[in-house]
C-alpha atoms as a PDB file:
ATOM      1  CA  UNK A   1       0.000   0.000   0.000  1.00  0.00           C
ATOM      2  CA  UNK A   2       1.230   3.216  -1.039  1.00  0.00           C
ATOM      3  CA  UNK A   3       1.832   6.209   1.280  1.00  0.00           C
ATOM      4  CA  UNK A   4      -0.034   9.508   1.071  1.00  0.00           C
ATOM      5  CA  UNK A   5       1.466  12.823   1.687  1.00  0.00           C
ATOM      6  CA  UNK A   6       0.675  16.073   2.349  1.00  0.00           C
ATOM      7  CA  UNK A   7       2.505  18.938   1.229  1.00  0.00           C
ATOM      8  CA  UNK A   8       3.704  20.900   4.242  1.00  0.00           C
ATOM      9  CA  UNK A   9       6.082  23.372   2.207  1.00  0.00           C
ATOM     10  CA  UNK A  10       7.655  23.910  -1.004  1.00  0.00           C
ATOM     11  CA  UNK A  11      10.424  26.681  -1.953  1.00  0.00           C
ATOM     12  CA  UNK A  12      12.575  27.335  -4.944  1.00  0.00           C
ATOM     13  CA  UNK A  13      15.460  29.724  -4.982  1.00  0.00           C
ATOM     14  CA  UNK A  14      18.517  30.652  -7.623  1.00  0.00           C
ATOM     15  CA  UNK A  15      21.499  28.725  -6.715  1.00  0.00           C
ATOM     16  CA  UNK A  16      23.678  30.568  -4.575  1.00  0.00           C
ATOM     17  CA  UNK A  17      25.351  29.580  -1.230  1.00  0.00           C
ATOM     18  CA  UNK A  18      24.132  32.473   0.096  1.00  0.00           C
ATOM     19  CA  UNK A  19      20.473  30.925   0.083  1.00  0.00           C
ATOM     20  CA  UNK A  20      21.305  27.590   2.492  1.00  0.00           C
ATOM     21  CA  UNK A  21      20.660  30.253   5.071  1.00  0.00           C
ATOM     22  CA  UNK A  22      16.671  29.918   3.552  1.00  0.00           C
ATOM     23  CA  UNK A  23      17.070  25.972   3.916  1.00  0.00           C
ATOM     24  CA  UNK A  24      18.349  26.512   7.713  1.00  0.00           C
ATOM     25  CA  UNK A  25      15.161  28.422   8.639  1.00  0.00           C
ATOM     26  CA  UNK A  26      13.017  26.368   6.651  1.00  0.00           C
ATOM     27  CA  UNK A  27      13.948  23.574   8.796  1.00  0.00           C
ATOM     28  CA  UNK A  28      13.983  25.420  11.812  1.00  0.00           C
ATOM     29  CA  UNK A  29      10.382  26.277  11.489  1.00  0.00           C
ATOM     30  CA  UNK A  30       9.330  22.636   9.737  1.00  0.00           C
ATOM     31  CA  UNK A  31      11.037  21.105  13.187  1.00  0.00           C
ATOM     32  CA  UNK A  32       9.377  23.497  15.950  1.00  0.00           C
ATOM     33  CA  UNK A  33       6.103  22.436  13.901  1.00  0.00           C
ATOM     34  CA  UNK A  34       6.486  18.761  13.666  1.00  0.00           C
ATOM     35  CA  UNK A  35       7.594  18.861  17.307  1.00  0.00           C
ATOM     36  CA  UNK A  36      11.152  16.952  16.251  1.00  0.00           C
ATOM     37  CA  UNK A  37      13.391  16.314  19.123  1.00  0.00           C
ATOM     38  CA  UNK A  38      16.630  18.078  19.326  1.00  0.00           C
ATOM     39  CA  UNK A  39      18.451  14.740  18.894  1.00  0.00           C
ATOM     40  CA  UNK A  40      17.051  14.391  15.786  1.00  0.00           C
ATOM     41  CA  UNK A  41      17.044  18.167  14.364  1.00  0.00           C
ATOM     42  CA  UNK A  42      20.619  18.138  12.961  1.00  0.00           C
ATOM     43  CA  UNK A  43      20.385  15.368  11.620  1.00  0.00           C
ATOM     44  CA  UNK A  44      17.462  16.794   9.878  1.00  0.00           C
ATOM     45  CA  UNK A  45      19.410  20.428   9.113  1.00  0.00           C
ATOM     46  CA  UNK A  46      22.817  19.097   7.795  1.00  0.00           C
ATOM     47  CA  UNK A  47      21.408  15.875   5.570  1.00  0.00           C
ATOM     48  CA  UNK A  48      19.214  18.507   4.222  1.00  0.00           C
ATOM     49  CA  UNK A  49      21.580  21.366   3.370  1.00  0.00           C
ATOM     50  CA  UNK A  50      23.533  18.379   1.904  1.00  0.00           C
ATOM     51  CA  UNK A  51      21.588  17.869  -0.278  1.00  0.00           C
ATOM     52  CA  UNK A  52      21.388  21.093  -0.794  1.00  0.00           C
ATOM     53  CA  UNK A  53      24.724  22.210  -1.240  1.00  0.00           C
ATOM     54  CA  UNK A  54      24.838  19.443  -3.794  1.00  0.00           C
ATOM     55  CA  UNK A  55      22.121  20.496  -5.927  1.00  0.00           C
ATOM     56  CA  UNK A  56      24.185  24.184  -6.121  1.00  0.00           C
ATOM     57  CA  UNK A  57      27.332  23.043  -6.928  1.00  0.00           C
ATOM     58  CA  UNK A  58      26.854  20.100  -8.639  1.00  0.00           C
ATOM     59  CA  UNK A  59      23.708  20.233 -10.115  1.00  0.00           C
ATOM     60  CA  UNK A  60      23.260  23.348 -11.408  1.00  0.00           C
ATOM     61  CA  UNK A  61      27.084  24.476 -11.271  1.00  0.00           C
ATOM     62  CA  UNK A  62      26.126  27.438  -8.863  1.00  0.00           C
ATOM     63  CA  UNK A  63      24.368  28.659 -12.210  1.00  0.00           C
ATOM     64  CA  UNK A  64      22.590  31.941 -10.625  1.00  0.00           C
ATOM     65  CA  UNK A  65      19.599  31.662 -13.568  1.00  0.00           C
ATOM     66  CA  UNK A  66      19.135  27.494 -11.888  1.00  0.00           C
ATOM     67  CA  UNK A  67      17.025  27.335  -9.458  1.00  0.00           C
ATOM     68  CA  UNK A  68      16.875  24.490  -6.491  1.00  0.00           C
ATOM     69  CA  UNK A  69      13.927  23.246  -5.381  1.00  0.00           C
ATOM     70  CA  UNK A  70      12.586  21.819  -2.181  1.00  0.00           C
ATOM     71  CA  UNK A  71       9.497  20.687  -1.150  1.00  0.00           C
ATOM     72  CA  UNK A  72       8.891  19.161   2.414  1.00  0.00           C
ATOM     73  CA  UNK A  73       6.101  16.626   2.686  1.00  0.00           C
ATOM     74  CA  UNK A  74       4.420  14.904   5.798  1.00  0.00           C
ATOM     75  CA  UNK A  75       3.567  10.797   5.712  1.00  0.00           C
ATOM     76  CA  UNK A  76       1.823   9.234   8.487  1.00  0.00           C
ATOM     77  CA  UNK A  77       4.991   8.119  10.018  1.00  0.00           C
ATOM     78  CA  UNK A  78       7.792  10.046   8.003  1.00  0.00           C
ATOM     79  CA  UNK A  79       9.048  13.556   6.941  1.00  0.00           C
ATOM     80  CA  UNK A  80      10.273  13.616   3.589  1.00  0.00           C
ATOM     81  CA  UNK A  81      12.051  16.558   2.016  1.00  0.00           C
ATOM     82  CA  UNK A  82      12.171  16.434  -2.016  1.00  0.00           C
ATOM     83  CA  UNK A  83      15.615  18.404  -3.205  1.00  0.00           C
ATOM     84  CA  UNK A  84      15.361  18.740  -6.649  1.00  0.00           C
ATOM     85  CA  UNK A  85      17.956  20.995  -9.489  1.00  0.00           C
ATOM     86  CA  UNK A  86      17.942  21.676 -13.231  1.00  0.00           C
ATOM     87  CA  UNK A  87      21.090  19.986 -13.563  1.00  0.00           C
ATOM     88  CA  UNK A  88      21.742  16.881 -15.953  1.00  0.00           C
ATOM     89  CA  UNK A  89      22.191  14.008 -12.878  1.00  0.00           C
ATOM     90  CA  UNK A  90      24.808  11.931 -12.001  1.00  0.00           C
ATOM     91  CA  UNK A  91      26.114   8.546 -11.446  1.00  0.00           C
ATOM     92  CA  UNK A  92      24.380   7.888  -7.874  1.00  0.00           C
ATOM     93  CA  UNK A  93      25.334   4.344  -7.994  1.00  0.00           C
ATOM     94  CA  UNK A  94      29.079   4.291  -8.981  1.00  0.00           C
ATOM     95  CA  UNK A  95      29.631   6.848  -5.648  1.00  0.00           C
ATOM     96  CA  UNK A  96      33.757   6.535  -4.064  1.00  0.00           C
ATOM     97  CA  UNK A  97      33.784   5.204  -0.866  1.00  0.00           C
ATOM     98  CA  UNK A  98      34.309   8.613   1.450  1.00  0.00           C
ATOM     99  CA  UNK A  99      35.433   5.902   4.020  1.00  0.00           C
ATOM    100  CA  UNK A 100      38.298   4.452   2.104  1.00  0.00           C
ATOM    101  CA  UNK A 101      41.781   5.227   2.836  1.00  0.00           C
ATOM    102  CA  UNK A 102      42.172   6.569  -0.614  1.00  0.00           C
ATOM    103  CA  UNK A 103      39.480   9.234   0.527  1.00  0.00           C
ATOM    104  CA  UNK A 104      39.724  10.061   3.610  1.00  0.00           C
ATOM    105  CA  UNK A 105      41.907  13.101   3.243  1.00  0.00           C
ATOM    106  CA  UNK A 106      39.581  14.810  -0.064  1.00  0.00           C
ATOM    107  CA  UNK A 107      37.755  17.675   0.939  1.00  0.00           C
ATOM    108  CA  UNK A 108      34.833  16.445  -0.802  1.00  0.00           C
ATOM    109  CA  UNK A 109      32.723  13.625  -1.386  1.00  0.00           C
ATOM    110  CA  UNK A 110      30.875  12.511   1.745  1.00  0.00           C
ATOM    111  CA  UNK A 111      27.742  14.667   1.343  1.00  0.00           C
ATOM    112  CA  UNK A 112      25.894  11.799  -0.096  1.00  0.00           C
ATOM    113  CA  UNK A 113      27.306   9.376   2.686  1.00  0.00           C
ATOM    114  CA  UNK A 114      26.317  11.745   5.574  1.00  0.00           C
ATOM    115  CA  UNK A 115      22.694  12.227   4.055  1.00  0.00           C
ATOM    116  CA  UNK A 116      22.208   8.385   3.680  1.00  0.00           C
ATOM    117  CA  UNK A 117      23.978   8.206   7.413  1.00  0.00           C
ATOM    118  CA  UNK A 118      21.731  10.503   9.093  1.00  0.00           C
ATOM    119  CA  UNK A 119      18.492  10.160   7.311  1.00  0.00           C
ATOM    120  CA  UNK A 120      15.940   6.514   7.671  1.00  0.00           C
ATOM    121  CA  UNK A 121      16.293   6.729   3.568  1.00  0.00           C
ATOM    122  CA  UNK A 122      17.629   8.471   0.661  1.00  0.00           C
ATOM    123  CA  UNK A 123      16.540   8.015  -2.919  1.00  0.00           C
ATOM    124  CA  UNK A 124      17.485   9.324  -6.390  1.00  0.00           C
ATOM    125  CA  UNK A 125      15.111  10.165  -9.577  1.00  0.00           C
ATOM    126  CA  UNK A 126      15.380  11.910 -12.383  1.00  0.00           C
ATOM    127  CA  UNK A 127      19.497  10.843 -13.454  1.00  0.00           C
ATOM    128  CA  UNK A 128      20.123  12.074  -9.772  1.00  0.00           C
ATOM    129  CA  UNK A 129      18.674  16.153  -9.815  1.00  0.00           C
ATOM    130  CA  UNK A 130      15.567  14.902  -7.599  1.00  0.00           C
ATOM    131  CA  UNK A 131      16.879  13.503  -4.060  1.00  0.00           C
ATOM    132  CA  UNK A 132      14.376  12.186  -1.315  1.00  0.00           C
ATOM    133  CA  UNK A 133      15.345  11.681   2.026  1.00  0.00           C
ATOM    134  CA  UNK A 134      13.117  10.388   4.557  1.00  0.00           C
ATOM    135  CA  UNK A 135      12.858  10.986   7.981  1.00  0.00           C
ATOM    136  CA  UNK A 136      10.682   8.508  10.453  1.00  0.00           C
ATOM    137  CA  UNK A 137       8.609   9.921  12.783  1.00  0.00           C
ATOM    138  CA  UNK A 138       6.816   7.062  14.145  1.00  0.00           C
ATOM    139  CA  UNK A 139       7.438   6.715  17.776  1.00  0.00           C
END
């Protein structure tokens, strides 16, 4: 059986650092509503601007005419936040290892492994420009 959802928020901004700050508050306010414990909240904030930051950089190539997309919707037992860019995709499924000793040292490259580490579930659509990640609620 397939899950309903109800659209709690949706945003779209030009891709520029400078509007994470818009993704920060978002959440902020998302949280306080949904009554989501401070253990849980950064989680929440940095798999988010993750995503995020992904979509900016290497989705739309911080192209200021691109705009990022997000849309927050409510389950009956998760939070899921749709991050979506009007970049080509990527190869989600041929990712490095951020973990490997070869790695360890880049400065990039574990965005992907921290949103899949501190969300219930992360999925990819569209080549890799539309990113869900879920967040359980059920307590």
């Amino acid at each position: 059986m397939e899950t309903s959802y109800t659209n709690l928020e949706s945003v779209s901004f030009n891709s520029e650092l400078k509007n994470l700050i818009i993704v920060e508050e978002l959440i902020n306010v998302m949280c306080q509503d949904a009554e989501v414990d401070q253990d849980h909240y950064g989680n929440y904030l940095i798999a988010v601007t993750e995503a995020v930051n992904n979509a900016i950089i290497h989705g739309n190539l911080e192209d200021k005419e691109k705009q990022v997309k997000i849309d927050i919707q409510k389950g009956s037992d998760e939070i899921r936040f749709i991050v979506c860019d009007q970049g080509v995709g990527f190869s989600f499924d041929n990712l490095p290892d951020p973990t490997a000793p070869e790695n360890i040292e880049k400065e990039s490259g574990r965005g992907i492994f921290l949103m899949k580490s501190l969300s219930d579930n992360v999925e990819f659509e569209e080549k890799g420009s539309k990113v869900i990640i879920s967040f359980n609620t059920a307590k």
